[in-house]
C-alpha atoms as a PDB file:
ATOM      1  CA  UNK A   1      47.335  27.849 136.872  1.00  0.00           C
ATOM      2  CA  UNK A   2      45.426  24.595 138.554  1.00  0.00           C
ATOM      3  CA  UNK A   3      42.246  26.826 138.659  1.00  0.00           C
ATOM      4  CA  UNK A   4      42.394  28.106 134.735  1.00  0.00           C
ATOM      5  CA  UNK A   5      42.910  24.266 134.045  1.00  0.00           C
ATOM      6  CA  UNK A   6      39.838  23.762 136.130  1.00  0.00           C
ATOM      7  CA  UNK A   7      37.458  26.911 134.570  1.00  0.00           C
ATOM      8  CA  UNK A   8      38.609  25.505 130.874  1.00  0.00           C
ATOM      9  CA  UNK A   9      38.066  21.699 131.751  1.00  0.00           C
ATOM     10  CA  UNK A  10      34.659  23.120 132.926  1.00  0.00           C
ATOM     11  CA  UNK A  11      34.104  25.546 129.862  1.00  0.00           C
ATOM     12  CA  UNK A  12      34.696  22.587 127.520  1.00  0.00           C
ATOM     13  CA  UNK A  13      32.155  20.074 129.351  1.00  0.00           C
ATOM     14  CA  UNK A  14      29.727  22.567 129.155  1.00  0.00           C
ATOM     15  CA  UNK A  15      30.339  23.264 125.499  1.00  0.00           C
ATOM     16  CA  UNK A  16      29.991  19.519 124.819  1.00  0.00           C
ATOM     17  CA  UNK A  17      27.084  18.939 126.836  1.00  0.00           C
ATOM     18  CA  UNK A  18      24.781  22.546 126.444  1.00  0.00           C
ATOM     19  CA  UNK A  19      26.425  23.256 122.997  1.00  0.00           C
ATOM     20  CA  UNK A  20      24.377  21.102 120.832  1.00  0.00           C
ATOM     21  CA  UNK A  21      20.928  22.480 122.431  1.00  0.00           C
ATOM     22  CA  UNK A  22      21.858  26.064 122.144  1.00  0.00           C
ATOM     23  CA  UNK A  23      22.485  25.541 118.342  1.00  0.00           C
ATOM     24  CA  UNK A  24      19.174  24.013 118.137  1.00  0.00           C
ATOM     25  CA  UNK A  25      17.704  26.350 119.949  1.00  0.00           C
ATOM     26  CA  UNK A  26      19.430  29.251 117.372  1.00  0.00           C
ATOM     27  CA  UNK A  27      17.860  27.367 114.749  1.00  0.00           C
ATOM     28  CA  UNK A  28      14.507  26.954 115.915  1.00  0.00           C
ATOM     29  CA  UNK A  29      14.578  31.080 116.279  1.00  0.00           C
ATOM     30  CA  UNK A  30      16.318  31.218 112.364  1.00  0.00           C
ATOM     31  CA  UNK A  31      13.593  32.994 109.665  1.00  0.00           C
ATOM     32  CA  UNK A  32      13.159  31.179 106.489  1.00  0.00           C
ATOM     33  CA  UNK A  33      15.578  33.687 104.744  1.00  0.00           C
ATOM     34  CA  UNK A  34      18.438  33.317 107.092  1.00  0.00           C
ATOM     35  CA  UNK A  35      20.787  30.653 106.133  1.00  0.00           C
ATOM     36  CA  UNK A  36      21.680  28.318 108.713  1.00  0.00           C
ATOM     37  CA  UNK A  37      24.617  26.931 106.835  1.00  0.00           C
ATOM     38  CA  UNK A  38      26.678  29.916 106.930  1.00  0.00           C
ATOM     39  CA  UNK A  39      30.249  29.842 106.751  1.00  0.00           C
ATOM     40  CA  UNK A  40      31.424  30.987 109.615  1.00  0.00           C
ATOM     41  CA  UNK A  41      28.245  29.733 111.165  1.00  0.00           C
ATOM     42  CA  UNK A  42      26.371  32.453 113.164  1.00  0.00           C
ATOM     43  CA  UNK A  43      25.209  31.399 116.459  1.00  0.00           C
ATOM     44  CA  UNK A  44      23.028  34.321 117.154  1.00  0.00           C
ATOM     45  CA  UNK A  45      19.454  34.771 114.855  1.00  0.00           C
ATOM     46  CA  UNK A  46      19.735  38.054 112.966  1.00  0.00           C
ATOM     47  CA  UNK A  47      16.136  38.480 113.243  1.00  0.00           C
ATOM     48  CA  UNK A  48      14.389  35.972 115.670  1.00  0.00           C
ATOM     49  CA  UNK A  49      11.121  34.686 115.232  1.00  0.00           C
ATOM     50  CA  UNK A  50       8.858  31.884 116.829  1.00  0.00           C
ATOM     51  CA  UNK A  51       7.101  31.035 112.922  1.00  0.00           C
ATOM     52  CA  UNK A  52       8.974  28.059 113.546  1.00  0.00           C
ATOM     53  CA  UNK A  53       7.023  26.636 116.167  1.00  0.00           C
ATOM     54  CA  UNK A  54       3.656  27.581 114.884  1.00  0.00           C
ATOM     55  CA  UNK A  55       4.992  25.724 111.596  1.00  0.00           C
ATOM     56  CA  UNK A  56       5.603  22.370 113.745  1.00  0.00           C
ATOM     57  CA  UNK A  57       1.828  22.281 114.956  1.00  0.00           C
ATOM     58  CA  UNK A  58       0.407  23.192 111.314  1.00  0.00           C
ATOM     59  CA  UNK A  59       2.577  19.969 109.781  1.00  0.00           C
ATOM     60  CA  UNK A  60       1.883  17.697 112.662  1.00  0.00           C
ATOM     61  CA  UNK A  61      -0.583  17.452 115.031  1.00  0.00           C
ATOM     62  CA  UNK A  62       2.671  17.611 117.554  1.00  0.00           C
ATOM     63  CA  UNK A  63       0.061  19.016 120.777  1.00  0.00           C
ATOM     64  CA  UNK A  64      -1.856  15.450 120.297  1.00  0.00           C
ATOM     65  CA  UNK A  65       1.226  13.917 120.623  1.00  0.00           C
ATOM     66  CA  UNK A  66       2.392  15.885 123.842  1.00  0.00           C
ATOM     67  CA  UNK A  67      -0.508  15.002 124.972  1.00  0.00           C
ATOM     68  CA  UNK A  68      -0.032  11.478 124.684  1.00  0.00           C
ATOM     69  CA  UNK A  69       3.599  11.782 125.940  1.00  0.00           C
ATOM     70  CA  UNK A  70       2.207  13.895 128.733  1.00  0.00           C
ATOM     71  CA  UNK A  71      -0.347  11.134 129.866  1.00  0.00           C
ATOM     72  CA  UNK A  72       2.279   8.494 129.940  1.00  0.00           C
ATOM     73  CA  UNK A  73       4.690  10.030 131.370  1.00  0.00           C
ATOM     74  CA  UNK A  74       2.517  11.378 134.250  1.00  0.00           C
ATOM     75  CA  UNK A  75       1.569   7.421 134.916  1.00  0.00           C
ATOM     76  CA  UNK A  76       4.876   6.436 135.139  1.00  0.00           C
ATOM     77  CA  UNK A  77       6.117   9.047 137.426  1.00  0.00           C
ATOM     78  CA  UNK A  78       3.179   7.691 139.841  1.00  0.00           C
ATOM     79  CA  UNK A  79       3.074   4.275 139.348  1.00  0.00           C
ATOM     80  CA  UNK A  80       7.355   4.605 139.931  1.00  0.00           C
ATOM     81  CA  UNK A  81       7.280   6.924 142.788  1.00  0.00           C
ATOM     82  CA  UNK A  82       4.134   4.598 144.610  1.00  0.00           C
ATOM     83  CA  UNK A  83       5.712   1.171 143.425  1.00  0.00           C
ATOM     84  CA  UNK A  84       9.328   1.685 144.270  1.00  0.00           C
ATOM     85  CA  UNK A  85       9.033   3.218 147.518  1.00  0.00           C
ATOM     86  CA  UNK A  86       7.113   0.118 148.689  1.00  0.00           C
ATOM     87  CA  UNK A  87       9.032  -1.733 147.337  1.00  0.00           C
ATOM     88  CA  UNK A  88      12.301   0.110 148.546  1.00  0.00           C
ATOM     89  CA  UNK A  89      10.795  -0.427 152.178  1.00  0.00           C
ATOM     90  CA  UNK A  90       9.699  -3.500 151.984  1.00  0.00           C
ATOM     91  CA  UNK A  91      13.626  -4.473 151.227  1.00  0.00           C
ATOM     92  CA  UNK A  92      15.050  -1.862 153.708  1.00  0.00           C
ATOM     93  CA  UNK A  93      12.736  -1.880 157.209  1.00  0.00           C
ATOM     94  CA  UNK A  94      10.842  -5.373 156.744  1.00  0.00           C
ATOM     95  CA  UNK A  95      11.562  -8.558 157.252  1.00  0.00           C
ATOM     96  CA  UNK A  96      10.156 -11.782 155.397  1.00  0.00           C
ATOM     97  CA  UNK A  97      11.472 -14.601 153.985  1.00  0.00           C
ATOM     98  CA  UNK A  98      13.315 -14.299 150.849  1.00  0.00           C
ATOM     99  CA  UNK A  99      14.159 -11.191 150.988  1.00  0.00           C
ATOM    100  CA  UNK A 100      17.891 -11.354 150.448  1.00  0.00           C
ATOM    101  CA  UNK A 101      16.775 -13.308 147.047  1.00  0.00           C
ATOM    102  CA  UNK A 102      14.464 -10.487 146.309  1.00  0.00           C
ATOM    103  CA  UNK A 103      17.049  -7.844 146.428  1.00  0.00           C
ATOM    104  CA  UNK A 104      19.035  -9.694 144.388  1.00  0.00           C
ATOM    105  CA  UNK A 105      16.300 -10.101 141.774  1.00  0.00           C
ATOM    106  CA  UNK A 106      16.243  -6.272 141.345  1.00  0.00           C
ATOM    107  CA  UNK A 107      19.680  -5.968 141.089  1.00  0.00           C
ATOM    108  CA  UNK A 108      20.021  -8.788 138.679  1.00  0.00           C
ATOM    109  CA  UNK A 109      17.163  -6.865 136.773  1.00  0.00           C
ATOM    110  CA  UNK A 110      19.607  -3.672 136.385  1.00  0.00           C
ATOM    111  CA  UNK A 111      21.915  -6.495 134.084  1.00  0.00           C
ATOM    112  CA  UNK A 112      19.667  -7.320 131.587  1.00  0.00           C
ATOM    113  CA  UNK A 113      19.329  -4.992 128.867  1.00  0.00           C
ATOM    114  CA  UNK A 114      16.042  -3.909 127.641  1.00  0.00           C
ATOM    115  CA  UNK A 115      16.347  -5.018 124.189  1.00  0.00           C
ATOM    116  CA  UNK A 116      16.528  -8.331 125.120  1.00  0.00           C
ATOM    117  CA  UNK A 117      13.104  -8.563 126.617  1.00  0.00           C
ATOM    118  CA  UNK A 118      11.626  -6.459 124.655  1.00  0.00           C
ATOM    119  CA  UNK A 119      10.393  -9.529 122.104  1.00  0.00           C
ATOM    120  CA  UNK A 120       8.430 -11.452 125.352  1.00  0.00           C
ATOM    121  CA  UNK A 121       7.081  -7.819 126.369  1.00  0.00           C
ATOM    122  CA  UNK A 122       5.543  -7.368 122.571  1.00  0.00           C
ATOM    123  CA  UNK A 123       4.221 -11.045 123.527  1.00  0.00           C
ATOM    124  CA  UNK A 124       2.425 -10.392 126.820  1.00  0.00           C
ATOM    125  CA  UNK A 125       1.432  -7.158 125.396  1.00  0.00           C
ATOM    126  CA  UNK A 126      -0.389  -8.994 122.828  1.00  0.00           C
ATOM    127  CA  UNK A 127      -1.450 -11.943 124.534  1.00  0.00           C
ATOM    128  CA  UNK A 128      -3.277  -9.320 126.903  1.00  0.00           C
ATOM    129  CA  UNK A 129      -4.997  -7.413 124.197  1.00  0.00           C
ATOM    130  CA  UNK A 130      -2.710  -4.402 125.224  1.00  0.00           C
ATOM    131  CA  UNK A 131      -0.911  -3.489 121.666  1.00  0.00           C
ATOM    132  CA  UNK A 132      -1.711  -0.201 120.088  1.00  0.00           C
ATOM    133  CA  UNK A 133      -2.850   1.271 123.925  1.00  0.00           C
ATOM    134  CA  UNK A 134      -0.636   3.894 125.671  1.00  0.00           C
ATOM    135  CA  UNK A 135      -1.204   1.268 128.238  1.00  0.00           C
ATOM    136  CA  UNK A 136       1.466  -0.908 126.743  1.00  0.00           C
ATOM    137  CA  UNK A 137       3.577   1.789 126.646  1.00  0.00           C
ATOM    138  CA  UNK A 138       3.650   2.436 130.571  1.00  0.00           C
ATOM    139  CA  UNK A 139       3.854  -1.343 132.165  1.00  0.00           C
ATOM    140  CA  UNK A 140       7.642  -2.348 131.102  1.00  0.00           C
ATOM    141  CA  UNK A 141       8.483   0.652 133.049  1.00  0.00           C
ATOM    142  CA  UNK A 142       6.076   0.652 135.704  1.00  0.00           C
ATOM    143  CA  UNK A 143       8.355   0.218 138.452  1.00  0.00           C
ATOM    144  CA  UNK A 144      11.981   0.511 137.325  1.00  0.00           C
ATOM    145  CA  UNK A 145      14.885  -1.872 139.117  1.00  0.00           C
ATOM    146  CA  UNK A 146      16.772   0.970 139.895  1.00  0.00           C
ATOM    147  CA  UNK A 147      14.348   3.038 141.341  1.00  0.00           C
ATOM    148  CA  UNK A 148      13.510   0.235 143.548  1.00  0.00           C
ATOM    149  CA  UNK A 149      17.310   0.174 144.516  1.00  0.00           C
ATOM    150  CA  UNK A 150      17.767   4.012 145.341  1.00  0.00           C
ATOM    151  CA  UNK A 151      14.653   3.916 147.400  1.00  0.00           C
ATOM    152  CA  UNK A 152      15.822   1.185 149.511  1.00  0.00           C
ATOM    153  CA  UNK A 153      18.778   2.618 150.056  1.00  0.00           C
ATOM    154  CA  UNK A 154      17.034   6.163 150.962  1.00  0.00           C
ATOM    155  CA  UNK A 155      15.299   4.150 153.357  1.00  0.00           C
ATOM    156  CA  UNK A 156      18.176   2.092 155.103  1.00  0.00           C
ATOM    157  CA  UNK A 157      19.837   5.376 155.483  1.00  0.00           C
ATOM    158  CA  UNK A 158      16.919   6.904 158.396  1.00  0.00           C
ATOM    159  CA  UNK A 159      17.381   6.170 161.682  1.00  0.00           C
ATOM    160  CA  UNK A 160      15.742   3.364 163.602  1.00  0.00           C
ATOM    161  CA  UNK A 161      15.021   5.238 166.963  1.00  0.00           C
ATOM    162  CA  UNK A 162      11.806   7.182 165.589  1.00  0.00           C
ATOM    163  CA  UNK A 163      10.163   4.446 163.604  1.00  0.00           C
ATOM    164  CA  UNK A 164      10.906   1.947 166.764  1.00  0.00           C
ATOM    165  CA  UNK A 165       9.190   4.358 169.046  1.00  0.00           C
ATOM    166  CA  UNK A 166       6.433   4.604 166.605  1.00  0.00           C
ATOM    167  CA  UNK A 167       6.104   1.239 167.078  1.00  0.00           C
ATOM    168  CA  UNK A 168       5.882   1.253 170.289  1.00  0.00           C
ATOM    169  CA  UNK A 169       3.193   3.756 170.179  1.00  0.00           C
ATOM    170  CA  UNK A 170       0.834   1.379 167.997  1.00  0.00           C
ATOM    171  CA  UNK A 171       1.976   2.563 164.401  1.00  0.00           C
ATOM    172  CA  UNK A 172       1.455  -0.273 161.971  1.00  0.00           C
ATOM    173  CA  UNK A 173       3.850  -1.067 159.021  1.00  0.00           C
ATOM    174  CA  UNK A 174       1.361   1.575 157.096  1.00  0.00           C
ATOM    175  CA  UNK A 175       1.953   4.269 159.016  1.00  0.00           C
ATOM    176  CA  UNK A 176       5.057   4.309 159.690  1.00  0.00           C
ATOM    177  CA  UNK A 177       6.028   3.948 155.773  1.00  0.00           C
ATOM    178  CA  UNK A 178       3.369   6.544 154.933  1.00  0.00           C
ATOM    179  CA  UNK A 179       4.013   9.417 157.848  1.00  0.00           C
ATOM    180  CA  UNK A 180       7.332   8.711 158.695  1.00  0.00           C
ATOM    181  CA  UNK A 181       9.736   6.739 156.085  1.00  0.00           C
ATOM    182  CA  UNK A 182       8.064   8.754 153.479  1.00  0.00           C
ATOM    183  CA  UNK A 183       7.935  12.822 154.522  1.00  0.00           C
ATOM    184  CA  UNK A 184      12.173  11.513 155.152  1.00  0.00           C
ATOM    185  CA  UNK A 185      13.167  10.763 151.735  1.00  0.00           C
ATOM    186  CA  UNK A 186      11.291  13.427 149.447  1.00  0.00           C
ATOM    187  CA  UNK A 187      14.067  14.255 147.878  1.00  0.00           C
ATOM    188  CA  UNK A 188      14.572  10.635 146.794  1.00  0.00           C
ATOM    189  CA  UNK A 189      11.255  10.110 145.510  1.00  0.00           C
ATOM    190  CA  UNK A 190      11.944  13.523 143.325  1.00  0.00           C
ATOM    191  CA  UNK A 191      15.096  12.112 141.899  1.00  0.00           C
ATOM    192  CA  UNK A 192      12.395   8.982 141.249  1.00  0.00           C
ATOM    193  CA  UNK A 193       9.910  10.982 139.637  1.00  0.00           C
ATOM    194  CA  UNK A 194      12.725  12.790 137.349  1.00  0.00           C
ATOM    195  CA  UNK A 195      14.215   9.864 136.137  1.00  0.00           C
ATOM    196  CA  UNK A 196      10.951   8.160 135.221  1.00  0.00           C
ATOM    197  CA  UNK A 197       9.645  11.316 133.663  1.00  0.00           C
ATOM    198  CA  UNK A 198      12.727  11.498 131.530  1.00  0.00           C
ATOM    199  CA  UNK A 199      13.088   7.508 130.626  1.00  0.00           C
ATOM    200  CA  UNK A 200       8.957   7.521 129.693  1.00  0.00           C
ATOM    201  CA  UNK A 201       9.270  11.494 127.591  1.00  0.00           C
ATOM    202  CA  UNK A 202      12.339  10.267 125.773  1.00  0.00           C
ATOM    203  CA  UNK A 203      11.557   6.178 125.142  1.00  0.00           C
ATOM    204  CA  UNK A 204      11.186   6.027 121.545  1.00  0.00           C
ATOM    205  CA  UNK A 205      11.795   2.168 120.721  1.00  0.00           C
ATOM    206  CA  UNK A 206       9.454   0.554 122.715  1.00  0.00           C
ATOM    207  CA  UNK A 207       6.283   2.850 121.705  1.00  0.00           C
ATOM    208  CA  UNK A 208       7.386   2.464 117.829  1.00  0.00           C
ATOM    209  CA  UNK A 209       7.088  -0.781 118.285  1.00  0.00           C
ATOM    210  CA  UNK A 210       3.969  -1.861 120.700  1.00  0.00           C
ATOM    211  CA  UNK A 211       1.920   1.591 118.930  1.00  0.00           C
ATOM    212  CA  UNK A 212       0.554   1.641 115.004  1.00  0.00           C
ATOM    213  CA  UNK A 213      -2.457   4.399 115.251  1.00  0.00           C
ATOM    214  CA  UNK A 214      -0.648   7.003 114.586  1.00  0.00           C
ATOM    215  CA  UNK A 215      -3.637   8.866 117.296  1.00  0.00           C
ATOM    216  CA  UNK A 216      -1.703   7.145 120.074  1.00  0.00           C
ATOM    217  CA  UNK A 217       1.816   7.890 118.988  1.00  0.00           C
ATOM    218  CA  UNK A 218       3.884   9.787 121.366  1.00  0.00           C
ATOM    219  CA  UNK A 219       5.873  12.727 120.897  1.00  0.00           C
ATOM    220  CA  UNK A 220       9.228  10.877 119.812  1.00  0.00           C
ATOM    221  CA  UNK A 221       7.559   8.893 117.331  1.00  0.00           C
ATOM    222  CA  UNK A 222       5.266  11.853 116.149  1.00  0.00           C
ATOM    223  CA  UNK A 223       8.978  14.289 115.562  1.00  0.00           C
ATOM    224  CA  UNK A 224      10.370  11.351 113.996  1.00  0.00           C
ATOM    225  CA  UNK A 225       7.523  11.908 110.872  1.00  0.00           C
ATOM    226  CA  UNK A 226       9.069  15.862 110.861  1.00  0.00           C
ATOM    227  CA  UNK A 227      12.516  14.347 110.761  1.00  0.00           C
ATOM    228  CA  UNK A 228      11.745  11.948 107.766  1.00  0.00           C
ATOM    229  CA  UNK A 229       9.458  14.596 106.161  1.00  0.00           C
ATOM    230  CA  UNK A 230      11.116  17.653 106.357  1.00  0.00           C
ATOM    231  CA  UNK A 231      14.314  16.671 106.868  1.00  0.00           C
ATOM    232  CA  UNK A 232      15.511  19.619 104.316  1.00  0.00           C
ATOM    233  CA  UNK A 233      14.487  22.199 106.604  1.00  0.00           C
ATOM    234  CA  UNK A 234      16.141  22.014 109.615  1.00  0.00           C
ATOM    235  CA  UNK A 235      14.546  24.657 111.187  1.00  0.00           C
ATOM    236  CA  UNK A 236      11.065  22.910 111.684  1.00  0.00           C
ATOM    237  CA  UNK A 237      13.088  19.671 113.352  1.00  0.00           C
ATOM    238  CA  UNK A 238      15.339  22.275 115.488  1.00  0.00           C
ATOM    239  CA  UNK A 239      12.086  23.676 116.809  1.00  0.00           C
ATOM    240  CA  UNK A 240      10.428  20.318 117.263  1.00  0.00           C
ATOM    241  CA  UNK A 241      13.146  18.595 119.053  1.00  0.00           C
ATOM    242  CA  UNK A 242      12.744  21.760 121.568  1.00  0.00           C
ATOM    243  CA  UNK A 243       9.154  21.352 122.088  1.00  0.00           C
ATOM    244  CA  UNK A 244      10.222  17.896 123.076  1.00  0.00           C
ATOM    245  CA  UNK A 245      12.901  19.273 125.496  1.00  0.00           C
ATOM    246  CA  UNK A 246      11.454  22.157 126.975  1.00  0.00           C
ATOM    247  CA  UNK A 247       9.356  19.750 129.426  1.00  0.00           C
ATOM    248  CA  UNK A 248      12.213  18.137 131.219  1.00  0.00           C
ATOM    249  CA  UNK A 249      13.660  21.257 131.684  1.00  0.00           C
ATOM    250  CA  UNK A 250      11.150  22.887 133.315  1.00  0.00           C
ATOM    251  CA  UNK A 251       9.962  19.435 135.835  1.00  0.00           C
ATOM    252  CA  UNK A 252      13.913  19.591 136.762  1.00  0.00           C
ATOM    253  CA  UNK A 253      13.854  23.746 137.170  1.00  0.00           C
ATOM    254  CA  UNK A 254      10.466  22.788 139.303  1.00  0.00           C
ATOM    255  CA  UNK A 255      12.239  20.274 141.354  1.00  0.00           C
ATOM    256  CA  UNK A 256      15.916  20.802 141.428  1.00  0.00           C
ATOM    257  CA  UNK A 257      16.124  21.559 145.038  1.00  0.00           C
ATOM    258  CA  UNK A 258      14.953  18.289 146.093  1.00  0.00           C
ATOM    259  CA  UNK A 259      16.588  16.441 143.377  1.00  0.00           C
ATOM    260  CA  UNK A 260      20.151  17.099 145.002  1.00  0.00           C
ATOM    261  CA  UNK A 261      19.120  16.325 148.604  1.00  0.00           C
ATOM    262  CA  UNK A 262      17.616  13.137 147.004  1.00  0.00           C
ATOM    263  CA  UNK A 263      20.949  12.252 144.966  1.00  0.00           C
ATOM    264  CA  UNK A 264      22.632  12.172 148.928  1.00  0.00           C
ATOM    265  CA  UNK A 265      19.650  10.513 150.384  1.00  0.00           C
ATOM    266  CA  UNK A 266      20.154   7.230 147.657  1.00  0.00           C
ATOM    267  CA  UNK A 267      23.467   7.196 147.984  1.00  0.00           C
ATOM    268  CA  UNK A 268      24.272   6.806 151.848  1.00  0.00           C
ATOM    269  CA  UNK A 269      23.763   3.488 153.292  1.00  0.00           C
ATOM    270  CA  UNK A 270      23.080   3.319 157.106  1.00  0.00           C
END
């Protein structure tokens, strides 16, 4: 009986959680004379087609807007994945003055919600020329708080004898960060470059408001024109909102394997 409780509990989460994608992706795959609004509702397309997608790109230039998604989302996977795991060092295998203060900055960081800043960000976006670039768009999240944190904590979790020895054998702080902290933690840095891809793919508030060309608008704000467009037709915004998913699926399909050795690695202190 306790493991039928367990397979429905688990049946019903996964319902809750996958259900809503799998109906958009039925959608998406739903020809123009197929009614969506059934009653019952039919899950399965009686005859599937892609039209849908091709329909997307001939409304709105969505590729362009990948494209910019693309570009700022590859920046802040590597300005994330460089920043915080110097950072995360720094705060785990160096000593310096201030550094209990500095930790505590970054966790202090992790309190403030982003919609409070985001005024003085539009502010020093503007006061640096920056507004209306896809480089305003990557700096708030450059380096995230909690990226810093999970590195550190990656890093106070290896062992001291190897980098000590390495140490002994003339390895500066450089190299021993760069062939030995970092080739430990690779799983970390993957759950790093996940979460950053995800936060910069998915941000739509701070782009819609730092971006006006609509040339440098980024996939949520370009799907958001579909939405307010088309909104009648439910199959172009079923098959736009899985062009916007279908990239985060496949960068967590690519690195899965690491990204559950890295979810250990961040949370074990040494």
């Amino acid at each position: 009986m306790s493991r039928t409780v367990r397979y429905v509990l688990l049946l019903a989460v996964f319902l809750i959680s996958i259900g809503p994608f799998l109906w958009q992706l039925s959608t998406s795959l739903k020809g123009i004379g197929e009614d969506i609004y059934a009653n019952p509702p039919q899950f399965l397309p009686a005859d599937p087609t892609v039209s849908n997608y091709s329909r997307v790109a001939g409304v709105i230039p969505v590729w362009d807007f990948a494209l910019n998604s693309l570009i700022v989302a590859v920046a802040n996977v590597f300005s994330n994945c460089v920043g915080a795991a110097m950072a995360g060092y720094a705060l785990s295998r160096m000593k310096f003055r201030g550094k209990r203060y500095a930790l505590l900055a970054f966790i202090l960081a992790l309190l403030v919600p982003g919609e409070t800043i985001m005024i003085s960000q539009f502010l020093m976006m503007r006061s640096a020329g920056l507004t209306d670039t896809l480089v305003a768009v990557v700096l708030p999240g450059a380096v995230s708080a909690l990226n810093v944190l999970l590195m550190r904590n990656a890093f106070a979790a290896l062992s001291n004898e190897v980098e000590d020895a390495a140490m002994i054998d003339g390895a500066n702080s450089w190299q021993r960060f760069a062939r030995i902290a970092v080739p430990s933690v690779k799983g970390t840095i993957a759950v790093v470059a996940i979460f950053s891809f995800m936060f910069s793919w998915d941000d739509f508030l701070w782009p819609l408001i730092v971006l006006r060309d609509p040339g440098n608008y980024t996939l949520t704000i370009g799907l958001n024109y579909l939405q307010g467009t088309f909104a009648s037709d439910q199959r172009l915004v079923a098959a736009g909102t899985i062009i916007a998913v279908a990239p985060l699926i496949a960068l967590f399909l690519a690195l899965q394997r690491y990204f559950f050795r890295g979810v250990g690695e961040g949370a074990v202190k040494g």
